[in-house]
Protein backbone atom coordinates (compact mmCIF):
# COMPACT_ATOMS: atom_id res chain seq x y z
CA UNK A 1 0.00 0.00 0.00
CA UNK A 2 2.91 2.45 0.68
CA UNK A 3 4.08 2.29 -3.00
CA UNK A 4 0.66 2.79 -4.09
CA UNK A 5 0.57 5.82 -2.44
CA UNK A 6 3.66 6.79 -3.66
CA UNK A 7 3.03 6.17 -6.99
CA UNK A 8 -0.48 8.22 -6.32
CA UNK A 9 1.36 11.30 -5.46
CA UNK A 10 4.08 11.13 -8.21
CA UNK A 11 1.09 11.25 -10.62
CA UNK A 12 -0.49 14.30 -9.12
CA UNK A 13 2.49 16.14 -8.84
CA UNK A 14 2.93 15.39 -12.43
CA UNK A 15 -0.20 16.33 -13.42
CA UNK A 16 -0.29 19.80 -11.19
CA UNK A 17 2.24 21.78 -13.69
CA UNK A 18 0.37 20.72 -17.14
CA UNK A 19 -3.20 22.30 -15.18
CA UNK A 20 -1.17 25.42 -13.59
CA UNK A 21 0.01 25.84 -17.87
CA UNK A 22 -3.77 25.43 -19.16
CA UNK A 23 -4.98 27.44 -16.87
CA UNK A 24 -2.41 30.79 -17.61
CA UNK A 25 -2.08 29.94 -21.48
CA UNK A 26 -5.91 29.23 -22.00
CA UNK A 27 -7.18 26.40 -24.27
CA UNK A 28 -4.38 24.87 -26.69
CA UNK A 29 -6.44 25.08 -29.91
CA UNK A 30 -6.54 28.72 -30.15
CA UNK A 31 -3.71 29.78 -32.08
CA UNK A 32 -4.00 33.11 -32.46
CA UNK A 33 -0.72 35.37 -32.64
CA UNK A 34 -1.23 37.66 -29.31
CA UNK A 35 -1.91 41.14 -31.49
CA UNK A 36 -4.82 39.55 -32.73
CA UNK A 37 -6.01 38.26 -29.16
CA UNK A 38 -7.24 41.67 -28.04
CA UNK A 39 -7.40 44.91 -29.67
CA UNK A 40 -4.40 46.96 -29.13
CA UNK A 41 -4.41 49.97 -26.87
CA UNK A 42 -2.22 52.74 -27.36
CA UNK A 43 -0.58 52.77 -23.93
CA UNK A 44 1.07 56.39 -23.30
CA UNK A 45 5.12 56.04 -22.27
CA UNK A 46 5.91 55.71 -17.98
CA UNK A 47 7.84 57.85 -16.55
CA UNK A 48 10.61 57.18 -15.02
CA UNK A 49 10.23 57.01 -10.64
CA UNK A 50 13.61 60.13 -10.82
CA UNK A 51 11.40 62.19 -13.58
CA UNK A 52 8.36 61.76 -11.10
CA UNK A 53 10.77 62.81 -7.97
CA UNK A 54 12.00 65.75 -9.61
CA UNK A 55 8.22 67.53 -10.35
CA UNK A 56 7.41 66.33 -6.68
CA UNK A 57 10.05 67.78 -5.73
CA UNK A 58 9.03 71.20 -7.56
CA UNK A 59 6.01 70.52 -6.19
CA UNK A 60 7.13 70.02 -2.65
CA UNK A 61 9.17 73.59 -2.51
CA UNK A 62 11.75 73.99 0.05
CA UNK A 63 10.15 70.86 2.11
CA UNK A 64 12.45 67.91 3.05
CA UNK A 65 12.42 64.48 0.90
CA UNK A 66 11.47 61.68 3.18
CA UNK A 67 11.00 59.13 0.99
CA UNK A 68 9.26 56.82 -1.69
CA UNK A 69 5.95 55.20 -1.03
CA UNK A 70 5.99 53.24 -4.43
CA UNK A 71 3.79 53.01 -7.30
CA UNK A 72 -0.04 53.24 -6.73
CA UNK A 73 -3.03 53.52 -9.06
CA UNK A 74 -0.72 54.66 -12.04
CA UNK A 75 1.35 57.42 -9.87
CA UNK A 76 4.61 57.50 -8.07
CA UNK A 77 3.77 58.70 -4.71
CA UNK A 78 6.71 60.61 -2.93
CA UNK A 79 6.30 61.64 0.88
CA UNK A 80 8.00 65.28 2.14
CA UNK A 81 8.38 66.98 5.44
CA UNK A 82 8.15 70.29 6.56
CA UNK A 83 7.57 72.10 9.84
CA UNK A 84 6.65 68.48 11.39
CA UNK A 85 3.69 67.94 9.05
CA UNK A 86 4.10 64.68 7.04
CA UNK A 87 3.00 65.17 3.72
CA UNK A 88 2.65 62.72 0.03
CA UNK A 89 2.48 63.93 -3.42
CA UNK A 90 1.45 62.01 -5.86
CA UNK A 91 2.52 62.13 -9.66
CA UNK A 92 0.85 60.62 -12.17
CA UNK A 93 2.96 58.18 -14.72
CA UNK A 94 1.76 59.01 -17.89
CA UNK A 95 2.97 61.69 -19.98
């Protein structure tokens, strides 16, 4: 019984990477090329994160960099100090 089960297990591990593929490349008789899979969207350039800090920066005026917060909802989001107030500025990263 204990090779059984091994033998059991060895299949479904075998099996698990062929359903994690179907499932992420869809069904294997559509051929398409990917351009033709969805319409194309003209998708504007990203700005770089140090373009973004510099017009924060502008933004921010004579108040101290703290740091980056990341990317979120399309924007680089930069956070500044001054006179103890905390502050973010956001900057979207289209052009």
């Amino acid at each position: 019984m204990n090779r059984m089960s091994a033998l059991v297990v060895a299949a479904l591990l075998a099996a698990a990477p062929f359903q994690a593929a179907v499932a992420q490349d869809g069904p294997r008789g559509d051929r398409r090329p990917p351009s033709q899979e969805q319409p194309q969207r003209q998708e504007r350039p990203q700005m770089s994160s140090a373009e973004a800090q510099r017009i924060a920066q502008s933004r921010a005026g004579d108040a101290r960099f703290v740091g980056y917060r990341g990317f979120s909802g399309g924007a680089h989001v930069f956070t500044f100090e001054r006179d103890g107030r905390v502050f973010n500025i956001s900057v979207d990263a289209s052009r």
